[in-house]
N, C-alpha and C. Protein backbone atom coordinates (compact mmCIF):
# COMPACT_ATOMS: atom_id res chain seq x y z
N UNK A 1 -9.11 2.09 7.98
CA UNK A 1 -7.69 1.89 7.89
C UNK A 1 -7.41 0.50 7.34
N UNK A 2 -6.45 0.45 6.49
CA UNK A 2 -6.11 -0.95 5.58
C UNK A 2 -4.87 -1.42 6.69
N UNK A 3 -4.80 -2.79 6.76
CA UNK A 3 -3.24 -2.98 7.81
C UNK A 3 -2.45 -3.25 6.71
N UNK A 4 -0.83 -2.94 6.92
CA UNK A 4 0.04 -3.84 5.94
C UNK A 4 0.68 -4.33 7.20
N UNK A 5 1.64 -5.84 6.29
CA UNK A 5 1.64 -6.64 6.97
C UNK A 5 3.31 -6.78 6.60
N UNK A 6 3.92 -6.51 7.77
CA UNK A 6 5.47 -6.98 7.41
C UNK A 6 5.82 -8.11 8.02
N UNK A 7 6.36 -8.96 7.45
CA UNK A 7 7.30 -10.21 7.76
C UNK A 7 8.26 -10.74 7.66
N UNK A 8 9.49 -11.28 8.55
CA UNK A 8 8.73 -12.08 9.99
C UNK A 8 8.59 -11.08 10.67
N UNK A 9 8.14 -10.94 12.14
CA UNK A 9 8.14 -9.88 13.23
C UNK A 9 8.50 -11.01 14.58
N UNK A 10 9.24 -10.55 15.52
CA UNK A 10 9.96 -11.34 16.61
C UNK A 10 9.36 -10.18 17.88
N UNK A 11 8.57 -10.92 18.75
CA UNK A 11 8.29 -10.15 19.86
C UNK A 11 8.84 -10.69 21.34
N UNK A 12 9.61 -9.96 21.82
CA UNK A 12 9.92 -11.09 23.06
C UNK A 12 9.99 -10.22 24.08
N UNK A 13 9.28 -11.30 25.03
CA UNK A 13 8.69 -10.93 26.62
C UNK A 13 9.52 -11.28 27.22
N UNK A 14 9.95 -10.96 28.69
CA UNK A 14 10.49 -11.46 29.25
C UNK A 14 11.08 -10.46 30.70
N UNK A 15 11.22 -11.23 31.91
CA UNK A 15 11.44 -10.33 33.14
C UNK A 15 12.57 -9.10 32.66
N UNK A 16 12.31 -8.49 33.46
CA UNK A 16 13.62 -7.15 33.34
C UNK A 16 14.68 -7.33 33.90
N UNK A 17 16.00 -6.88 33.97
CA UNK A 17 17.25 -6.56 34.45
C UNK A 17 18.00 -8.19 33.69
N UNK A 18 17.82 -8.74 32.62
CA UNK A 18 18.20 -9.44 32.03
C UNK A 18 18.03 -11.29 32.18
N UNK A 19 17.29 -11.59 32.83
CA UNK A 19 17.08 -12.75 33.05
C UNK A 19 16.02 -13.42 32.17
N UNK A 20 16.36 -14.57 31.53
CA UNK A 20 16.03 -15.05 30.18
C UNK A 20 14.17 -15.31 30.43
N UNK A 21 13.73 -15.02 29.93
CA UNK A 21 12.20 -15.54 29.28
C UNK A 21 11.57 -16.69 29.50
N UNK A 22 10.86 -17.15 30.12
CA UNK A 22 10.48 -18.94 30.28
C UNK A 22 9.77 -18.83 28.81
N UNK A 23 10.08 -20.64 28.51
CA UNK A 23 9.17 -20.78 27.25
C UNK A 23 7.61 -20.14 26.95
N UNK A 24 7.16 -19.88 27.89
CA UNK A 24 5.46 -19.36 28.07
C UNK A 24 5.40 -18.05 27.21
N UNK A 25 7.09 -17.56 27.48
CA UNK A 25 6.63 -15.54 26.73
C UNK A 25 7.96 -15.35 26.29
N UNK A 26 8.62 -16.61 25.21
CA UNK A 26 9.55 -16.65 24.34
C UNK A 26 9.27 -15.57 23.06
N UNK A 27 9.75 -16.04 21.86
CA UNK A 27 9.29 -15.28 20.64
C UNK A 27 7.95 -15.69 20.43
N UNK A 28 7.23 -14.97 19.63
CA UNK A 28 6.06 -15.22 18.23
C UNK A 28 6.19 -14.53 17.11
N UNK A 29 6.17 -15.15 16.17
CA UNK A 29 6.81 -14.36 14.91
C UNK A 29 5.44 -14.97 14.19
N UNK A 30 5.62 -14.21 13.06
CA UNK A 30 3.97 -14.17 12.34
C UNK A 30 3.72 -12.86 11.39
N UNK A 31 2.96 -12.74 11.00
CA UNK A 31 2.35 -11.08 10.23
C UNK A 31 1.92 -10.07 11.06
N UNK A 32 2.63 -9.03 11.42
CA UNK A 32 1.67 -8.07 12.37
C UNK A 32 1.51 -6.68 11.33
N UNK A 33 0.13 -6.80 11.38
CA UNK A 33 -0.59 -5.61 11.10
C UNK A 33 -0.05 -4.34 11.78
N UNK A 34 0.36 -3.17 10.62
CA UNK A 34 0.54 -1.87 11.00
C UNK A 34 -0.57 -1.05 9.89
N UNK A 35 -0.90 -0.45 11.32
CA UNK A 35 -2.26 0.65 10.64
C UNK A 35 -1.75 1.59 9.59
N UNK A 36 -2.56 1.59 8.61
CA UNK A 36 -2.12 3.17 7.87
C UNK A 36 -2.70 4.14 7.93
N UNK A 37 -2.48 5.28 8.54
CA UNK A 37 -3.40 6.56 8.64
C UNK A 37 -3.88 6.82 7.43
N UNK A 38 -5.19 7.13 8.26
CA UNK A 38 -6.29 7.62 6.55
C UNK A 38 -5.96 9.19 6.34
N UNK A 39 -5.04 9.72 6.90
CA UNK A 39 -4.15 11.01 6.40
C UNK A 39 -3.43 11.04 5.55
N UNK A 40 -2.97 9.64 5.13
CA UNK A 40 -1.80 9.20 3.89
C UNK A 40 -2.75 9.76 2.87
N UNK A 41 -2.02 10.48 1.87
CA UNK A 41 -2.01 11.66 0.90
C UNK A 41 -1.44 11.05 -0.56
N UNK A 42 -1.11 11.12 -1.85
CA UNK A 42 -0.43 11.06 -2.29
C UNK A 42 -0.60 11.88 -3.58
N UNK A 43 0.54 12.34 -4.25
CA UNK A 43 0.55 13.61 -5.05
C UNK A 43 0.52 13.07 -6.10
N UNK A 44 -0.74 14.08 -7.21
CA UNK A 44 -0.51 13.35 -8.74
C UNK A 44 -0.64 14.76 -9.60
N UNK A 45 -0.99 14.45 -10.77
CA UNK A 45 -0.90 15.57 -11.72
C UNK A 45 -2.03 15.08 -12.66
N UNK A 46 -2.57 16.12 -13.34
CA UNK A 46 -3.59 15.36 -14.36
C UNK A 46 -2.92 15.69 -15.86
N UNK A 47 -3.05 14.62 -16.68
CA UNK A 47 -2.09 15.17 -18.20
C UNK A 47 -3.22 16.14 -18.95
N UNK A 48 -4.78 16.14 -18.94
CA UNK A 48 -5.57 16.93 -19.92
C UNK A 48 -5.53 18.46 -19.08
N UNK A 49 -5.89 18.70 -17.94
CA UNK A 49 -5.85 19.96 -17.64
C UNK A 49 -4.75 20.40 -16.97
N UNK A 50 -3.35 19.57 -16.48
CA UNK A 50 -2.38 19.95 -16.52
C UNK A 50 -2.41 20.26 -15.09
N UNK A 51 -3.61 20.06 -14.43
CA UNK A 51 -3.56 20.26 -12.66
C UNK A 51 -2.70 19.28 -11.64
N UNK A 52 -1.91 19.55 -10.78
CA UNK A 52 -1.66 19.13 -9.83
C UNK A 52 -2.39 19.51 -8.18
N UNK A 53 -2.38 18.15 -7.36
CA UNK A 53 -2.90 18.12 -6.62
C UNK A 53 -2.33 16.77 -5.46
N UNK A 54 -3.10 16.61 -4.34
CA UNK A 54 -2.98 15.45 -3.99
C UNK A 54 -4.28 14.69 -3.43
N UNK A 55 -3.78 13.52 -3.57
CA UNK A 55 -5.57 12.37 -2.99
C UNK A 55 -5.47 11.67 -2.26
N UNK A 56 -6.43 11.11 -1.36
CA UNK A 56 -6.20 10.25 -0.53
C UNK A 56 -6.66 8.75 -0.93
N UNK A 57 -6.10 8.07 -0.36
CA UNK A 57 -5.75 6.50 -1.00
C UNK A 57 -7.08 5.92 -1.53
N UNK A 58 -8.23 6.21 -0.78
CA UNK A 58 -9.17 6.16 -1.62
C UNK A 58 -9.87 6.37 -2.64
N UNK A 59 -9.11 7.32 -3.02
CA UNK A 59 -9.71 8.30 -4.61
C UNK A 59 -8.41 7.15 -5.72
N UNK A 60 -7.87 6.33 -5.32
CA UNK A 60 -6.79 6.23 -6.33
C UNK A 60 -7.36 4.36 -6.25
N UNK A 61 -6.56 3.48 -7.71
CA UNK A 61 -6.90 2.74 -7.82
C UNK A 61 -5.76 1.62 -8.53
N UNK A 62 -5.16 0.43 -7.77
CA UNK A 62 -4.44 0.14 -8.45
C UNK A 62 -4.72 -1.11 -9.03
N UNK A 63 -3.69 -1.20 -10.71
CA UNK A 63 -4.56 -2.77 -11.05
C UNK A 63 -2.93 -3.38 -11.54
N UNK A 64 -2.44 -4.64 -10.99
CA UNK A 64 -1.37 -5.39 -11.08
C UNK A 64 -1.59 -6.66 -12.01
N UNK A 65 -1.12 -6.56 -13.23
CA UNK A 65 -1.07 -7.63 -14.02
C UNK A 65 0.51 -8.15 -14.41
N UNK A 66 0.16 -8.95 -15.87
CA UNK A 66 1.42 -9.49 -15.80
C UNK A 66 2.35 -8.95 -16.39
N UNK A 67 2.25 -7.85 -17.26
CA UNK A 67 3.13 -7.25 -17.72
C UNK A 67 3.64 -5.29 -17.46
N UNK A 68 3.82 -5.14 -17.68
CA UNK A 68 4.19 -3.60 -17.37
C UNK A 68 2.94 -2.13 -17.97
N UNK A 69 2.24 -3.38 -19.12
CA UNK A 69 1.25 -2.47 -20.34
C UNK A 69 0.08 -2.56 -18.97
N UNK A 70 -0.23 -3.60 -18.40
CA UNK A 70 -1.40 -4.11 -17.59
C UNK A 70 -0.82 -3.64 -15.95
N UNK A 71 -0.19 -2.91 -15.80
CA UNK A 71 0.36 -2.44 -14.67
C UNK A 71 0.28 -1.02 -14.43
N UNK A 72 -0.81 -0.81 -13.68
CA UNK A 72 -1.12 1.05 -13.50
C UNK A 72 -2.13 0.95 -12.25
N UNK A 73 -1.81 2.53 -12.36
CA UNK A 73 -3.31 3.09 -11.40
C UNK A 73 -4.07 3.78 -11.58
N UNK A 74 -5.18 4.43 -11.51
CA UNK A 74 -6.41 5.31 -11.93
C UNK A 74 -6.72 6.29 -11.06
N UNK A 75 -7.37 7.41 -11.25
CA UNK A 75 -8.07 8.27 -10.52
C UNK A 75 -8.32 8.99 -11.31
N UNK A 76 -9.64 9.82 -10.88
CA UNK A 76 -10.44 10.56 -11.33
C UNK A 76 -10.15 12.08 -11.12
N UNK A 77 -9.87 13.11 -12.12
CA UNK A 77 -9.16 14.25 -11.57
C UNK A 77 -9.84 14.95 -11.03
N UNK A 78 -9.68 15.83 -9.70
CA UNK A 78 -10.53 16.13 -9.12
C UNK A 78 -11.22 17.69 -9.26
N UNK A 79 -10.29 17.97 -10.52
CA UNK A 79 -10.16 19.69 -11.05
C UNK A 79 -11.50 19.68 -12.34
N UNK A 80 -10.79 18.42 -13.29
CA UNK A 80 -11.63 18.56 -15.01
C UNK A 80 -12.43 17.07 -14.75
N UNK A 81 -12.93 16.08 -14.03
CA UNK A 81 -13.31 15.05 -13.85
C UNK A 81 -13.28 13.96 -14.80
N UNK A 82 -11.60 14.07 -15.44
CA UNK A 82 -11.03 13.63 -16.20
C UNK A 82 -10.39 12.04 -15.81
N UNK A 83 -11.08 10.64 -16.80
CA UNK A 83 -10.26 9.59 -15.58
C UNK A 83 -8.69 9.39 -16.50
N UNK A 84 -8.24 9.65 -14.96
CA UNK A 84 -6.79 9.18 -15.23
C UNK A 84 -6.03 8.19 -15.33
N UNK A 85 -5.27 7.25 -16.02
CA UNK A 85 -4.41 6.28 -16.28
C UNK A 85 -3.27 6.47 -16.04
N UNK A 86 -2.24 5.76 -15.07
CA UNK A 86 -0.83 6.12 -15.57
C UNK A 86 -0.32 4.63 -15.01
N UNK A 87 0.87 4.36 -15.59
CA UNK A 87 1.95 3.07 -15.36
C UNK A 87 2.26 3.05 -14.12
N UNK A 88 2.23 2.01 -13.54
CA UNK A 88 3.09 1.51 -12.02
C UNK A 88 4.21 0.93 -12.01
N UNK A 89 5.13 1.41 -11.63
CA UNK A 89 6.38 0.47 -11.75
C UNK A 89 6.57 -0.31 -10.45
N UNK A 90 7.75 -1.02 -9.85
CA UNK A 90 7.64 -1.18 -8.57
C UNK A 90 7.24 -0.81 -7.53
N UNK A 91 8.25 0.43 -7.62
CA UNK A 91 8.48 1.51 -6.21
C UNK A 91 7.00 2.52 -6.38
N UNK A 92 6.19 2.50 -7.78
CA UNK A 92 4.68 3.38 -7.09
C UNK A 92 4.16 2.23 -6.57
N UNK A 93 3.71 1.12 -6.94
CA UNK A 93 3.37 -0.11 -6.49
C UNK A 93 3.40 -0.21 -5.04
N UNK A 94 5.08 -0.33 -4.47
CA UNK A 94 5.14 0.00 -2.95
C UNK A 94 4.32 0.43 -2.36
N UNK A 95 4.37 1.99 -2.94
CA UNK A 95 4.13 3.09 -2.24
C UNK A 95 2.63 3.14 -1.75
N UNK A 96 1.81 2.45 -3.06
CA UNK A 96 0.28 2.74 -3.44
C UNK A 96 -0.07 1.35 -2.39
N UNK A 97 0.47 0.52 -2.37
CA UNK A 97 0.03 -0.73 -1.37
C UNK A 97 0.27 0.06 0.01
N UNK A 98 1.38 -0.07 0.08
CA UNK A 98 1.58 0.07 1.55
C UNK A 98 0.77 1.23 1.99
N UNK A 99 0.28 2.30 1.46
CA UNK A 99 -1.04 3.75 1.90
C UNK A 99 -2.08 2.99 1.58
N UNK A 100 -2.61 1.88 1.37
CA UNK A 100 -3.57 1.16 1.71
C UNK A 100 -4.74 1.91 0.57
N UNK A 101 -3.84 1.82 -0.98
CA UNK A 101 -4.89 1.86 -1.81
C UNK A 101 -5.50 0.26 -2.67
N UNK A 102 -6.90 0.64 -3.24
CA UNK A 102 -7.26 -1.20 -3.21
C UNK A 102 -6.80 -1.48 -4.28
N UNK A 103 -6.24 -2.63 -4.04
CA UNK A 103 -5.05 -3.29 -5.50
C UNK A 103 -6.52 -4.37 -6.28
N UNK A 104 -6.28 -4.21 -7.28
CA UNK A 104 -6.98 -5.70 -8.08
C UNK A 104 -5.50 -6.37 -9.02
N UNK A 105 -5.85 -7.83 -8.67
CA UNK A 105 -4.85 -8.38 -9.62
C UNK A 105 -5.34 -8.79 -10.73
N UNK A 106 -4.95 -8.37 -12.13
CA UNK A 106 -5.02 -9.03 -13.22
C UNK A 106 -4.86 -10.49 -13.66
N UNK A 107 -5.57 -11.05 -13.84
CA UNK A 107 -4.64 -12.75 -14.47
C UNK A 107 -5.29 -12.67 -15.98
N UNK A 108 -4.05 -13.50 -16.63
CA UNK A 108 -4.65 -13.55 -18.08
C UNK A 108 -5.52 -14.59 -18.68
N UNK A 109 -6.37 -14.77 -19.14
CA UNK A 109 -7.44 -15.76 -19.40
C UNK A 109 -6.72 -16.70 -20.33
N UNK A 110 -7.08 -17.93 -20.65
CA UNK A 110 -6.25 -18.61 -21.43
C UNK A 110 -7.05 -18.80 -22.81
């Protein structure tokens, strides 16, 4: 399981029936890890044999560079063992991070 990490997060302790918190078990705010089930699925299509299907975050591959041409993800089709390319925009980006597929970042060499 990959964690994603949302931020800030505010956790607060404190006695019941409303009586305030001593400093000891105030807030902690920080990154907290939420698991992603290795059940997360996600649906693709292949363009040469025209198959649809779905994969799990491991079969898929994302690579983030600086422009939109250098911005995609990969997988291997699992019908014609055809490798696949297609564009990432934001919101697959989201989607493909947060199901805890492995991102590589691009940088451009000078």
């Amino acid at each position: 399981m990959h964690p994603t990490y949302l931020m800030p997060a505010t956790v607060r302790t404190g006695a019941p029936g409303g009586t305030a918190p001593n400093a000891a078990a105030t807030a902690r705010t920080g990154p907290v890890p939420v698991p992603v089930p290795a059940a997360v699925r996600f649906r693709a299509a292949c363009p040469e044999c025209r198959g649809r299907f779905e994969l799990a975050a491991g079969a898929l591959r994302l690579a983030i560079g600086a422009s939109r041409r250098t911005t995609f993800y990969t997988f291997t089709c699992p019908q014609c063992a055809a490798p696949v390319r297609k564009p990432a925009g934001e919101r697959i980006i989201e989607l493909l991070t947060g199901g805890g597929v492995r991102t590589l970042r691009l940088h451009a060499t000078p």
